[in-house]
PDB file of N, CA and C in Angstrom:
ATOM      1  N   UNK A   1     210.752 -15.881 135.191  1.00  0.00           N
ATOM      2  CA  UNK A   1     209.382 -15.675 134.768  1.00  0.00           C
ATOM      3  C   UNK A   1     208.721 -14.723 135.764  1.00  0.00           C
ATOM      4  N   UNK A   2     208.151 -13.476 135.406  1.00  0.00           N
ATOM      5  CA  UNK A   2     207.263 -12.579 136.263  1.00  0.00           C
ATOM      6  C   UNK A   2     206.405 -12.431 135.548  1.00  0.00           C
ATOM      7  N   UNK A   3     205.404 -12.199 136.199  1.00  0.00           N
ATOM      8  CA  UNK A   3     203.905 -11.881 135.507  1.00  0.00           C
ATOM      9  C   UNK A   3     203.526 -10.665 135.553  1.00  0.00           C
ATOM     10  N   UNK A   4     202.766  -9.885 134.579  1.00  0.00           N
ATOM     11  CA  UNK A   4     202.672  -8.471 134.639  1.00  0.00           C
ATOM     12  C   UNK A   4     201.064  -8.415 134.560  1.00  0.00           C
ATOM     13  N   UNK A   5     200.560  -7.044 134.520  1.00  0.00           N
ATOM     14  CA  UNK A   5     199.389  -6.406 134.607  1.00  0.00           C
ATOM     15  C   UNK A   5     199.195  -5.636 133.567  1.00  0.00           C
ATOM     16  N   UNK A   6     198.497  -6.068 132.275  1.00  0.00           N
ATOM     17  CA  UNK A   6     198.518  -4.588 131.480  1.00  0.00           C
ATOM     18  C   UNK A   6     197.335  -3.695 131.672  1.00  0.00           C
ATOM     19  N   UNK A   7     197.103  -3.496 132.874  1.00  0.00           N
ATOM     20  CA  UNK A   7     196.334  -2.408 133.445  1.00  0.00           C
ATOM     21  C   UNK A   7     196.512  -1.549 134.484  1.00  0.00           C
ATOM     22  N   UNK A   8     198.307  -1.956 134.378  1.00  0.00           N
ATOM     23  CA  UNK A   8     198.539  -1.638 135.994  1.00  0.00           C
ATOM     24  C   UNK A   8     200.000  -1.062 135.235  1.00  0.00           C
ATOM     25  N   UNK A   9     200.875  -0.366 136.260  1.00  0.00           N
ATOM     26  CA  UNK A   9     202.067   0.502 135.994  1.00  0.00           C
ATOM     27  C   UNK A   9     202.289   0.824 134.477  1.00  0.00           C
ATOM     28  N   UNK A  10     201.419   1.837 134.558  1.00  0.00           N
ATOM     29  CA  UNK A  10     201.240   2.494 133.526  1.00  0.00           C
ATOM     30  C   UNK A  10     201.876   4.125 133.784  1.00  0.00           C
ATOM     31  N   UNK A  11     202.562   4.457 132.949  1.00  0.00           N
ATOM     32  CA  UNK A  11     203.623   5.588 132.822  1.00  0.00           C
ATOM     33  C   UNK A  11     203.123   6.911 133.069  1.00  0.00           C
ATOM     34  N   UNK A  12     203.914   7.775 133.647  1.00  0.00           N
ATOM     35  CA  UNK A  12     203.356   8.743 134.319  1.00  0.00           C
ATOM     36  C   UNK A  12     203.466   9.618 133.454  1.00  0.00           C
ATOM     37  N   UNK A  13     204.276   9.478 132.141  1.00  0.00           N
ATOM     38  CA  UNK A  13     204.391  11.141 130.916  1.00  0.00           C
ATOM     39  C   UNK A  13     203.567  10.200 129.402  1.00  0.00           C
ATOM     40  N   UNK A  14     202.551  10.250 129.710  1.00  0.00           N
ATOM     41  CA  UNK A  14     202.215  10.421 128.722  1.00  0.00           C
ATOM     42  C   UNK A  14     201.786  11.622 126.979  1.00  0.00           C
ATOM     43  N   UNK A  15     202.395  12.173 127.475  1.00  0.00           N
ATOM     44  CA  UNK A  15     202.811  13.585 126.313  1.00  0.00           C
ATOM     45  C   UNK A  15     202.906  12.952 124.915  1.00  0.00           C
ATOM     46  N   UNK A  16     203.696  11.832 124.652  1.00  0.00           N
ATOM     47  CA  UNK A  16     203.826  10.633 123.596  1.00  0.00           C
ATOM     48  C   UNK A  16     203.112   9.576 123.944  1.00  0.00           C
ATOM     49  N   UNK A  17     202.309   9.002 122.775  1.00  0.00           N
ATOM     50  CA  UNK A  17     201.978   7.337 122.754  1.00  0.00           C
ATOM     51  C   UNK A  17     203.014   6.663 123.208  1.00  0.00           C
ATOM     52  N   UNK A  18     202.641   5.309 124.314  1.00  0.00           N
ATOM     53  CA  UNK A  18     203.648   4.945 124.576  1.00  0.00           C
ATOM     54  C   UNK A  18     203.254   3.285 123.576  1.00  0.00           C
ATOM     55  N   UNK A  19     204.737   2.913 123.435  1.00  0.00           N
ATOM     56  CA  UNK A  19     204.762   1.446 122.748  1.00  0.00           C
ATOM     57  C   UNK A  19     205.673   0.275 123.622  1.00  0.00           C
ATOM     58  N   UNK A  20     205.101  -0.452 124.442  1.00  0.00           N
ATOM     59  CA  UNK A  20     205.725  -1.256 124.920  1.00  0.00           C
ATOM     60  C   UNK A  20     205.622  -3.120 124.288  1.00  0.00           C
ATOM     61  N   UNK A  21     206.886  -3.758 124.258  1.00  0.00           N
ATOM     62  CA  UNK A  21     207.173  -4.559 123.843  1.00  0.00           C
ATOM     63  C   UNK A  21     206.947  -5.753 124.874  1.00  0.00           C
ATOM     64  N   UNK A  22     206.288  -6.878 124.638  1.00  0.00           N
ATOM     65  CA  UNK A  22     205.811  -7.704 125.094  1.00  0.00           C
ATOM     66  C   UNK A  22     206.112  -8.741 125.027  1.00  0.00           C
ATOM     67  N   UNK A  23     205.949  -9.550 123.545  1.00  0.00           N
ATOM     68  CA  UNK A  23     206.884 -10.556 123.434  1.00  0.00           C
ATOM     69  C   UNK A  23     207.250 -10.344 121.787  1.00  0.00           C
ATOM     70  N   UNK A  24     208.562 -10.295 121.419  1.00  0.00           N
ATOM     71  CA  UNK A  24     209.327 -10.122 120.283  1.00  0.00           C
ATOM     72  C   UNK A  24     209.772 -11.056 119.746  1.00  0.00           C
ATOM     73  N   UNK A  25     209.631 -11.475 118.216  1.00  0.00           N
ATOM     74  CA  UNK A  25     210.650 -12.756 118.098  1.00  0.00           C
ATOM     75  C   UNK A  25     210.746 -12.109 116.536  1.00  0.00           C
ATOM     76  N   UNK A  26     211.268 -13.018 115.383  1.00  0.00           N
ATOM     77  CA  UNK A  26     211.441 -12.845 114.386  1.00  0.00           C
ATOM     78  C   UNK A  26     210.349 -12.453 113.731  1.00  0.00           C
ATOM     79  N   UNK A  27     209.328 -12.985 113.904  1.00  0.00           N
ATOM     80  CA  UNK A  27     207.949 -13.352 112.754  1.00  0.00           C
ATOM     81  C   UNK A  27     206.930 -12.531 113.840  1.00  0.00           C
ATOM     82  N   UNK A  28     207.071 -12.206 115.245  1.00  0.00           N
ATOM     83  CA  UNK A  28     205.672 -11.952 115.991  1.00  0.00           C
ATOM     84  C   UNK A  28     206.570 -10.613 116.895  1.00  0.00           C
ATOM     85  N   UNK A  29     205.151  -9.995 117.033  1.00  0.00           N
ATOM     86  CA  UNK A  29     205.589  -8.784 118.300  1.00  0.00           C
ATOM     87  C   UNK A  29     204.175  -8.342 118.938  1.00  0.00           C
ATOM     88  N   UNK A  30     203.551  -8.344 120.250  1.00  0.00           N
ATOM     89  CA  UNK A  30     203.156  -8.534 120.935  1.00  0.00           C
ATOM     90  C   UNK A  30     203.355  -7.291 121.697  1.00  0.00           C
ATOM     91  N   UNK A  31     202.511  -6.741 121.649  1.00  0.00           N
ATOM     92  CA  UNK A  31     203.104  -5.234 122.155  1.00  0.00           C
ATOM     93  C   UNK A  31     201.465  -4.567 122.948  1.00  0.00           C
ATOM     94  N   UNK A  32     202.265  -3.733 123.972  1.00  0.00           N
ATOM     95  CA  UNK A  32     201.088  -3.244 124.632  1.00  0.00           C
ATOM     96  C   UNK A  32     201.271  -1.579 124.681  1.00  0.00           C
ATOM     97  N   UNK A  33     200.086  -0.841 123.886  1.00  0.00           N
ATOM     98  CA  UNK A  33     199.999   0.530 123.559  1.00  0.00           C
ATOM     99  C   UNK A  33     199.016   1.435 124.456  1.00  0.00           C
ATOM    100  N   UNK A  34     199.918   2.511 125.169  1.00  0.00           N
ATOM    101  CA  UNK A  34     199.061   3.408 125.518  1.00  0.00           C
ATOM    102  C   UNK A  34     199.011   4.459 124.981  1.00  0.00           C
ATOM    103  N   UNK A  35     197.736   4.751 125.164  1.00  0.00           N
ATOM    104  CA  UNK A  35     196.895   6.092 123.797  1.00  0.00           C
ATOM    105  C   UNK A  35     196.215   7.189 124.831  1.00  0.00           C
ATOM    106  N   UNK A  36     195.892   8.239 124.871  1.00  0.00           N
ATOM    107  CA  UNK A  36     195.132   9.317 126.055  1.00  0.00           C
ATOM    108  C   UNK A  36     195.330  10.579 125.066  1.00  0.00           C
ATOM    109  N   UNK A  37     194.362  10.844 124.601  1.00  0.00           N
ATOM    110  CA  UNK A  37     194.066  11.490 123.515  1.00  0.00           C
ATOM    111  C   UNK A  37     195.324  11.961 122.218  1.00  0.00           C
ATOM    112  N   UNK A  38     195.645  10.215 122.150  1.00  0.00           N
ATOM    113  CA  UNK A  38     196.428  10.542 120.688  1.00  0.00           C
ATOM    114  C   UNK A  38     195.707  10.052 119.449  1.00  0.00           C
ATOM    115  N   UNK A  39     196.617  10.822 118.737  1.00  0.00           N
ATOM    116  CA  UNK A  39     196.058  10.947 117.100  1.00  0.00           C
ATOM    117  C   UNK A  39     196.862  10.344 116.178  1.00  0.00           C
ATOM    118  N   UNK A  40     196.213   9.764 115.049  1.00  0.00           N
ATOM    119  CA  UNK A  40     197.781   9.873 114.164  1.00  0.00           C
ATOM    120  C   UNK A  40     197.690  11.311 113.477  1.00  0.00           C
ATOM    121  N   UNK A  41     198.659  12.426 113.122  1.00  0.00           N
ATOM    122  CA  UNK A  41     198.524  13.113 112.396  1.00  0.00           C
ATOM    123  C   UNK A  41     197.905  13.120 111.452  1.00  0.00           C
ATOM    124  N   UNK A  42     197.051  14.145 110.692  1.00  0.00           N
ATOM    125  CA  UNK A  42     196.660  14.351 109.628  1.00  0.00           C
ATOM    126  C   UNK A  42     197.179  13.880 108.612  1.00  0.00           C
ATOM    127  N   UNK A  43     196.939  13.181 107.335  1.00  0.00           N
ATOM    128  CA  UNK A  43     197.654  13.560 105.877  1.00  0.00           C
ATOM    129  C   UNK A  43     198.943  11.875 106.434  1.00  0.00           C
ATOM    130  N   UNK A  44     198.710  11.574 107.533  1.00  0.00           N
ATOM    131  CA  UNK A  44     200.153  10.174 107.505  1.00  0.00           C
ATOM    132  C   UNK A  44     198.939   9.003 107.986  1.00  0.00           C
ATOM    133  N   UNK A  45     199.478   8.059 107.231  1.00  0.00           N
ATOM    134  CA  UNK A  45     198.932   6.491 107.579  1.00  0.00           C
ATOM    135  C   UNK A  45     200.326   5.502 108.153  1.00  0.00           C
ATOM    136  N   UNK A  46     199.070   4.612 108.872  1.00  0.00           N
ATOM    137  CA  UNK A  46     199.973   3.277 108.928  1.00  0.00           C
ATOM    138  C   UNK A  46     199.806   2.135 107.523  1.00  0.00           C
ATOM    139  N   UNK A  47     201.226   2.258 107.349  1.00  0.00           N
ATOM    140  CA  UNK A  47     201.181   0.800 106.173  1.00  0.00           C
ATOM    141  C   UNK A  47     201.947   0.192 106.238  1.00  0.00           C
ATOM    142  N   UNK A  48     201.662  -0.828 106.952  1.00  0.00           N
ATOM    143  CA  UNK A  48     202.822  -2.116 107.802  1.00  0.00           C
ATOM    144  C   UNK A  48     202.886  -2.863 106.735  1.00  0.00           C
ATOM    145  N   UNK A  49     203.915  -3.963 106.736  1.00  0.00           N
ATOM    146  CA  UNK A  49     203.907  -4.534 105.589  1.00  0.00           C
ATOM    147  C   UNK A  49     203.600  -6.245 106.440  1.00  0.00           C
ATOM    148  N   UNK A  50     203.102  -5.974 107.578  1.00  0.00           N
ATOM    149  CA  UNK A  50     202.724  -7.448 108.114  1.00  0.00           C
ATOM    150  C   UNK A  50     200.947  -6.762 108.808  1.00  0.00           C
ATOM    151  N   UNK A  51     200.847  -8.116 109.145  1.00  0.00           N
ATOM    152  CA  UNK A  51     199.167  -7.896 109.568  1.00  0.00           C
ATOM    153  C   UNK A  51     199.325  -7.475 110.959  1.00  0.00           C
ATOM    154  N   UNK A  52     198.147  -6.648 111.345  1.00  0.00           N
ATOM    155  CA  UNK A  52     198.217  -6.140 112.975  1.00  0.00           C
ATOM    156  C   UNK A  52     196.872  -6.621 113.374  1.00  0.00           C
ATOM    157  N   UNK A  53     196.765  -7.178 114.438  1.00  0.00           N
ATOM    158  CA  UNK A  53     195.947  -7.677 115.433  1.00  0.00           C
ATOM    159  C   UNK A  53     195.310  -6.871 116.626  1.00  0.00           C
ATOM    160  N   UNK A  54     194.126  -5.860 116.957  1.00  0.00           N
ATOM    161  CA  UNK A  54     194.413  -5.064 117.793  1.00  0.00           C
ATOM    162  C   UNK A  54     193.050  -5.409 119.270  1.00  0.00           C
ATOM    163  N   UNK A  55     193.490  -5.037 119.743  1.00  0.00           N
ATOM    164  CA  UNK A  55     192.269  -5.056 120.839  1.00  0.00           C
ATOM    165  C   UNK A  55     192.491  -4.016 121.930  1.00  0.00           C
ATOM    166  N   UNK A  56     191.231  -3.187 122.353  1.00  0.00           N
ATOM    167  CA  UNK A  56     191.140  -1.874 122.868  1.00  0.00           C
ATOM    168  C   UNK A  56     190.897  -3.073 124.823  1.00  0.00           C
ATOM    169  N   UNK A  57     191.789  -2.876 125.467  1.00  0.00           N
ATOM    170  CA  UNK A  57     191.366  -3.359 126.782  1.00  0.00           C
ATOM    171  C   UNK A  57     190.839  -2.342 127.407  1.00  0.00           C
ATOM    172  N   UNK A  58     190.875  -1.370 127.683  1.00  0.00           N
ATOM    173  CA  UNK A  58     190.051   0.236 128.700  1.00  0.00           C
ATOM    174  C   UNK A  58     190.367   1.273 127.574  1.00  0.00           C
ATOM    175  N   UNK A  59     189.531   1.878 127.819  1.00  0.00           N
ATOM    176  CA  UNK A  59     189.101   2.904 127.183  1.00  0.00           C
ATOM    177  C   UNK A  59     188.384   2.989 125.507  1.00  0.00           C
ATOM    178  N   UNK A  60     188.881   3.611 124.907  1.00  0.00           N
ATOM    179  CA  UNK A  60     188.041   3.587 123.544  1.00  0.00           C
ATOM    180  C   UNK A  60     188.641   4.273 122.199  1.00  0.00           C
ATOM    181  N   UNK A  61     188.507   3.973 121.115  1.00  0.00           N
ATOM    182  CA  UNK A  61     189.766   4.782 119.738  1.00  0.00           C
ATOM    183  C   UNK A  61     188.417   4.419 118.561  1.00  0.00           C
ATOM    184  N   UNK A  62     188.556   5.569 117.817  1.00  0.00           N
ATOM    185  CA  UNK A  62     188.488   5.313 116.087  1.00  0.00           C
ATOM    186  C   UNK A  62     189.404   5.310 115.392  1.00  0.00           C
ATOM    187  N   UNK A  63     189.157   3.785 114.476  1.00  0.00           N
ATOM    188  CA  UNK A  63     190.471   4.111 113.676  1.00  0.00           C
ATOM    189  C   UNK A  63     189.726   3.972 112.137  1.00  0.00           C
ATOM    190  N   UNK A  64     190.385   5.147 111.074  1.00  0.00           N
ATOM    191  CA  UNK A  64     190.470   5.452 109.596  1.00  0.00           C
ATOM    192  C   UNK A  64     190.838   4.634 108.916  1.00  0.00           C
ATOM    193  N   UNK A  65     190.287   3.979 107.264  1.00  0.00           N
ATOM    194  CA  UNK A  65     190.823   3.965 106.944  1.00  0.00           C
ATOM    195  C   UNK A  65     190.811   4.079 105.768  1.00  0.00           C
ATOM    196  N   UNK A  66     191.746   4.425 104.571  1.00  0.00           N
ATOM    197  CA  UNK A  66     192.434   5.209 103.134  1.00  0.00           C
ATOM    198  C   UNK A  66     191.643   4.660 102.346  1.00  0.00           C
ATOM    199  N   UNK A  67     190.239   3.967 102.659  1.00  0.00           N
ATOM    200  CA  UNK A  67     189.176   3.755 101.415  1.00  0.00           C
ATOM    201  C   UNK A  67     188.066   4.319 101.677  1.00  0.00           C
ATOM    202  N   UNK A  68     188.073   5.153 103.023  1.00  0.00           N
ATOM    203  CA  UNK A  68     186.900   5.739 103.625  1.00  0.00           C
ATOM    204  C   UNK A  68     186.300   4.880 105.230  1.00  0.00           C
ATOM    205  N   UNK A  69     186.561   4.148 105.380  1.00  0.00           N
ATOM    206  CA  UNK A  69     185.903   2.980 106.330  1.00  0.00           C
ATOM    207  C   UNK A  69     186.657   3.605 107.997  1.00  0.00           C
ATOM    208  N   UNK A  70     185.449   3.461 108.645  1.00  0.00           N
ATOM    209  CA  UNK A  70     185.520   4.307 110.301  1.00  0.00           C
ATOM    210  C   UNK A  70     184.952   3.030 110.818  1.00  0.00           C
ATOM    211  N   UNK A  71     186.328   2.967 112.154  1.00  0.00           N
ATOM    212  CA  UNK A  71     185.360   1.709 113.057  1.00  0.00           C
ATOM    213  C   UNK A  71     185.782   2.114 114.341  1.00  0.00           C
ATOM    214  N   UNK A  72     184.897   2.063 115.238  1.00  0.00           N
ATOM    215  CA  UNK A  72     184.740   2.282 116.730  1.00  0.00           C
ATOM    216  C   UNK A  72     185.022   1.176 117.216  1.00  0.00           C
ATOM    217  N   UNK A  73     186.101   1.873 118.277  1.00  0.00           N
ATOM    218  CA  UNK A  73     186.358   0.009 119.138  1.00  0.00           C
ATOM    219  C   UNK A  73     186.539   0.312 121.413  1.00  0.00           C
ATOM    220  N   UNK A  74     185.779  -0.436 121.509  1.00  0.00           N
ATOM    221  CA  UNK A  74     185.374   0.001 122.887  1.00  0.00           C
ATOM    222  C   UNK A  74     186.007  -1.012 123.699  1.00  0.00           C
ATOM    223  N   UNK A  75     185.572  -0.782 124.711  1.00  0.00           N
ATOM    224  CA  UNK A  75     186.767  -1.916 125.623  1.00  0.00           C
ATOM    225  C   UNK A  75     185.836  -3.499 125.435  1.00  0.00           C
ATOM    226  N   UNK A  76     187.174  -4.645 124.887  1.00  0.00           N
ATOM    227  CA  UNK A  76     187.035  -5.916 124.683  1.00  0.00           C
ATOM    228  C   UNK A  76     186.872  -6.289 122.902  1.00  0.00           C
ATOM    229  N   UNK A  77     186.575  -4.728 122.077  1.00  0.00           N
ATOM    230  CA  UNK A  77     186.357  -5.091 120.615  1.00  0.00           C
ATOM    231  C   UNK A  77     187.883  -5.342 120.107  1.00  0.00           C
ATOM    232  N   UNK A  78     187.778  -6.072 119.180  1.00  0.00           N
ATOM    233  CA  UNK A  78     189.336  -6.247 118.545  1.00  0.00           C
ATOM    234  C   UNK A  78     188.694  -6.219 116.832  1.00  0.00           C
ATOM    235  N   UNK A  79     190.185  -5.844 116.433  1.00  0.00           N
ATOM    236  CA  UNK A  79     189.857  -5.644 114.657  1.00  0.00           C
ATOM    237  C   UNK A  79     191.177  -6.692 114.480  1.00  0.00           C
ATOM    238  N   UNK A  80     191.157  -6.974 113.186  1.00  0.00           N
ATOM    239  CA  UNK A  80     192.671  -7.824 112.398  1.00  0.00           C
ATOM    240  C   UNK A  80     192.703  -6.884 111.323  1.00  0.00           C
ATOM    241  N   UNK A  81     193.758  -6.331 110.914  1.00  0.00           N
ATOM    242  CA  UNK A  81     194.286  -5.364 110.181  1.00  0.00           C
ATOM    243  C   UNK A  81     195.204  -5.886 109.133  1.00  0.00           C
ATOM    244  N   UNK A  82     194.892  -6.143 107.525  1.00  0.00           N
ATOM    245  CA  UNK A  82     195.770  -7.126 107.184  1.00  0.00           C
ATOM    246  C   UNK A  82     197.462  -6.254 107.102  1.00  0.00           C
ATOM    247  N   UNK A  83     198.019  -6.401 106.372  1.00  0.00           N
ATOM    248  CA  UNK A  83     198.961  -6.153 106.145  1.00  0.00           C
ATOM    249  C   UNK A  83     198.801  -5.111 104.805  1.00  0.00           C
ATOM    250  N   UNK A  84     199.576  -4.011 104.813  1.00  0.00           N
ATOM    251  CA  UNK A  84     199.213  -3.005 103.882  1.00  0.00           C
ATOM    252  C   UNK A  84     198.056  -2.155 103.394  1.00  0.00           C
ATOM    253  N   UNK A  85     197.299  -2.033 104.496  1.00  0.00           N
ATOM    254  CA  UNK A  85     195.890  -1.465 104.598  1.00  0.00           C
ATOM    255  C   UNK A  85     196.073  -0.643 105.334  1.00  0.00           C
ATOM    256  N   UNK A  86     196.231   0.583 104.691  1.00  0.00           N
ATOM    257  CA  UNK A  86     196.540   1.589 105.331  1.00  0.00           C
ATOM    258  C   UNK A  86     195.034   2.340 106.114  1.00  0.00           C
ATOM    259  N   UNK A  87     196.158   2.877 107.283  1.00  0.00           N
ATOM    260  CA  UNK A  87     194.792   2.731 108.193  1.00  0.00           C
ATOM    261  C   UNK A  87     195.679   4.272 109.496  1.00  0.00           C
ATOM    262  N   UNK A  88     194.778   4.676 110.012  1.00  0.00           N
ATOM    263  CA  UNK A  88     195.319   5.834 111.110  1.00  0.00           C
ATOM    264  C   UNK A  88     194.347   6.078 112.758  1.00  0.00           C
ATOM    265  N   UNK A  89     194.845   6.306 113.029  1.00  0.00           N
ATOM    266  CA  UNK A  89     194.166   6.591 115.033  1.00  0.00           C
ATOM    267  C   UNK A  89     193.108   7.974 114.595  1.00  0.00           C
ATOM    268  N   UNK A  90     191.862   7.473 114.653  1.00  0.00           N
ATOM    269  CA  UNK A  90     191.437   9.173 114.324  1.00  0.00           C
ATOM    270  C   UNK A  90     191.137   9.628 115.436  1.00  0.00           C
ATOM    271  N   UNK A  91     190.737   8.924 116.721  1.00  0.00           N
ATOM    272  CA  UNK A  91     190.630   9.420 118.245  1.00  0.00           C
ATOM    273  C   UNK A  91     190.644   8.545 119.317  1.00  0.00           C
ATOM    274  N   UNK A  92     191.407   8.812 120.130  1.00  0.00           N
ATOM    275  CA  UNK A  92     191.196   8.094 121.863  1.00  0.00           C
ATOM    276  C   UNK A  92     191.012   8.788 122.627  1.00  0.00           C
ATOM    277  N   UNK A  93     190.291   8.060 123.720  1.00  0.00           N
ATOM    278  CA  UNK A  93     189.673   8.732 125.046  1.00  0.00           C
ATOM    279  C   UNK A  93     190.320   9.727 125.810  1.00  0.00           C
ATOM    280  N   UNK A  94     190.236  10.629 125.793  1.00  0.00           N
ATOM    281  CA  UNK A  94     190.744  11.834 126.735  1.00  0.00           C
ATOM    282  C   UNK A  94     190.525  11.765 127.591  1.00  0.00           C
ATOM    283  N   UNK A  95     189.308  11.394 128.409  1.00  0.00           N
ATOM    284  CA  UNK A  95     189.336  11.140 129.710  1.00  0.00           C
ATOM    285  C   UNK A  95     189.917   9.778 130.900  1.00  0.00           C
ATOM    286  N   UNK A  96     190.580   8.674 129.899  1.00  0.00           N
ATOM    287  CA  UNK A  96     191.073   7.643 130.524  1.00  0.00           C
ATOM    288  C   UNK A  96     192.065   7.314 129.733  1.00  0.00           C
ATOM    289  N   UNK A  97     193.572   6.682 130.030  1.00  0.00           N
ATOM    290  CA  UNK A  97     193.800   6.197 128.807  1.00  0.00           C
ATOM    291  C   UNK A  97     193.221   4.539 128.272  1.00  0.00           C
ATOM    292  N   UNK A  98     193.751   4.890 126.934  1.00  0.00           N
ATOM    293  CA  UNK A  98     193.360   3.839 126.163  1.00  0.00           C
ATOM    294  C   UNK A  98     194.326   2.514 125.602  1.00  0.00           C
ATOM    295  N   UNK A  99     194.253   1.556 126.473  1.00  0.00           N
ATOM    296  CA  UNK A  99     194.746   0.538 126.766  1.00  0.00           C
ATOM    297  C   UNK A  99     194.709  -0.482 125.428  1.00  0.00           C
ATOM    298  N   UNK A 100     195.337  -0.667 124.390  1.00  0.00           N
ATOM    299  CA  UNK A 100     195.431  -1.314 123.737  1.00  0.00           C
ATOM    300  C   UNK A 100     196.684  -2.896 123.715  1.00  0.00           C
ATOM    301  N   UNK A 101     196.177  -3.958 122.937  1.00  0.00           N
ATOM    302  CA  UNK A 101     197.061  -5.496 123.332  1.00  0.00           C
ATOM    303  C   UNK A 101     197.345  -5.309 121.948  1.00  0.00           C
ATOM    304  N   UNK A 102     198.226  -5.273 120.606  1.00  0.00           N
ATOM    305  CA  UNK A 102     198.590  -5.296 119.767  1.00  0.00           C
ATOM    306  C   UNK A 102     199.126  -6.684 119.454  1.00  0.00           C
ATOM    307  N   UNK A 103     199.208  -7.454 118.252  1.00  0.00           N
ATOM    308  CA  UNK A 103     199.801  -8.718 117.853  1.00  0.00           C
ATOM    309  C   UNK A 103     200.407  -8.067 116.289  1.00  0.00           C
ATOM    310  N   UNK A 104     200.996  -7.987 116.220  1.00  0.00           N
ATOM    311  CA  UNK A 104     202.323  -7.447 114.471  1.00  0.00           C
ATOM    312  C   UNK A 104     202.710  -9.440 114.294  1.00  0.00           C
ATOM    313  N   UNK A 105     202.047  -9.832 113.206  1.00  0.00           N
ATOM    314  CA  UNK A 105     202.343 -10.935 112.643  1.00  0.00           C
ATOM    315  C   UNK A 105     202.594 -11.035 111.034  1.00  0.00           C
TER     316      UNK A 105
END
């Protein structure tokens, strides 16, 4: 058992979103995302076929989504994302990165 920091050793190439895995099992994934001015591309969505759980810990993102709906999420806001609601990154903080706690259930 070690205990970690998800505010702390955080990766030095960020060029790509990074996706780190947290706790994995069959049914759950627990994942911790760093964002520093990523996007999702234009014209592509996310459409998971399970629900996502998100919460912005530092920094800040808008995320889209495919019925028109924009939500701002700042450090400590969390959204629940059901499953098949397609949805995309329309911006994160460029000046810090953006520390997200993800739950895929």
């Amino acid at each position: 058992m070690q205990k970690h920091n998800m505010l702390s050793e955080l990766p030095d190439d960020l060029s790509k979103e990074v996706f780190e895995p947290i706790v994995k099992t069959d049914s759950v994934l627990i994942e911790r995302i760093i964002s520093k001015a990523h996007v999702t591309p234009q014209g592509q969505w996310y459409d998971q076929a399970h629900n996502e759980w998100v919460m912005v810990i530092q920094g800040a993102a808008r995320l889209e989504f495919s019925e028109g709906k924009t939500i701002e999420l700042g450090v400590g806001e969390h959204i629940n994302i059901g499953a098949n609601v397609k949805h995309r990154v329309a911006w994160t903080s460029e000046e810090v990165e953006t520390i997200w706690l993800a739950v895929h259930y």
